[in-house]
C-alpha atoms as a PDB file:
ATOM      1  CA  UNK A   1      21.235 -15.649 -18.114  1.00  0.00           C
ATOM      2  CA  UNK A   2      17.469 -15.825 -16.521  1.00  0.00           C
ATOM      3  CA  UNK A   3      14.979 -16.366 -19.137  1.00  0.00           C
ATOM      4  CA  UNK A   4      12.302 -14.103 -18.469  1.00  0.00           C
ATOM      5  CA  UNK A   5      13.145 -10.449 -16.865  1.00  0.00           C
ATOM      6  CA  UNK A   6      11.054 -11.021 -13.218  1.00  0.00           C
ATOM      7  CA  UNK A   7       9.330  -8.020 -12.161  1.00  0.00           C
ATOM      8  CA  UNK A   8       8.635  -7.736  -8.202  1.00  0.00           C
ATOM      9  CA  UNK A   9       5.791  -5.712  -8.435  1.00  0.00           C
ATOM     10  CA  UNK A  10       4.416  -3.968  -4.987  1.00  0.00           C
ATOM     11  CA  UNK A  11       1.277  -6.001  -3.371  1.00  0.00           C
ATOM     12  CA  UNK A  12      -0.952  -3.004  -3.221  1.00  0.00           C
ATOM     13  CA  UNK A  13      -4.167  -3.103  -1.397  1.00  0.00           C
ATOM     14  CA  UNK A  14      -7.201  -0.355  -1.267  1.00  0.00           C
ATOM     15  CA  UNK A  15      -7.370   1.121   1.961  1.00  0.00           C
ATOM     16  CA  UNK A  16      -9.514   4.145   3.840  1.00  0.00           C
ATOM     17  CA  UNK A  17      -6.928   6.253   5.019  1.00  0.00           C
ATOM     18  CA  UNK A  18      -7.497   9.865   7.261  1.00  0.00           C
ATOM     19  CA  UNK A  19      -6.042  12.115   4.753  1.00  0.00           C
ATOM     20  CA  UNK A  20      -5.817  15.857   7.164  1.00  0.00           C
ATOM     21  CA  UNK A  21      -8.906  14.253   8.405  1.00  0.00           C
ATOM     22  CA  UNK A  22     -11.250  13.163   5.698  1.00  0.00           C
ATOM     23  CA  UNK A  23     -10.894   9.409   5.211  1.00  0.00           C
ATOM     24  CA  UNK A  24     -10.459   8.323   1.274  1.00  0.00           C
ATOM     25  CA  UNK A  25      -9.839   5.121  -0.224  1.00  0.00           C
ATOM     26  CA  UNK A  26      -6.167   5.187  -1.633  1.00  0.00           C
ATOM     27  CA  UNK A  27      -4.357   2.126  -3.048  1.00  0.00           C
ATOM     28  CA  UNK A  28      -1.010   1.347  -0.172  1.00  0.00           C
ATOM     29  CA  UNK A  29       1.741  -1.259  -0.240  1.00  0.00           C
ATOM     30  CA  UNK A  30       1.461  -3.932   2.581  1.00  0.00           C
ATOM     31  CA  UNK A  31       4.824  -3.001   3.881  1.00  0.00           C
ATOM     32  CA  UNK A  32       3.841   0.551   4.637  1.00  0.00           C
ATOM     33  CA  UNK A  33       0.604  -0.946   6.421  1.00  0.00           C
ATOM     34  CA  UNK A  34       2.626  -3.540   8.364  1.00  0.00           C
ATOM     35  CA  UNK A  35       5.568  -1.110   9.263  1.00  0.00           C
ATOM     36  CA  UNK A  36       3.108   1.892  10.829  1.00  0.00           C
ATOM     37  CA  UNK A  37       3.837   4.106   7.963  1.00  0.00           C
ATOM     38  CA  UNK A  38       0.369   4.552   6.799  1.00  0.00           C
ATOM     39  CA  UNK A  39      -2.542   4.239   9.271  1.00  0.00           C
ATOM     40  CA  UNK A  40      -5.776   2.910   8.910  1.00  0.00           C
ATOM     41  CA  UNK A  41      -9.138   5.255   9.169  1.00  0.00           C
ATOM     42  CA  UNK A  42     -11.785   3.309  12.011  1.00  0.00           C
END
């Protein structure tokens, strides 16, 4: 039995993001960043 219950919790990072082409800060997981699925406003 583990000890303590672990929680794996997502490493979110603030991020300007062109949302239908107005670029707002929104808080994204890493993953989503390094896999394309979000893309970064210039």
């Amino acid at each position: 039995m583990v000890a303590t219950k672990r929680r794996f919790d997502p490493n979110l990072q603030k991020v300007r993001v062109n949302d239908g082409g107005t670029p707002r800060r929104v808080y994204v997981c890493t993953r989503c960043l390094k896999a394309g699925k979000v893309t970064k406003a210039a």
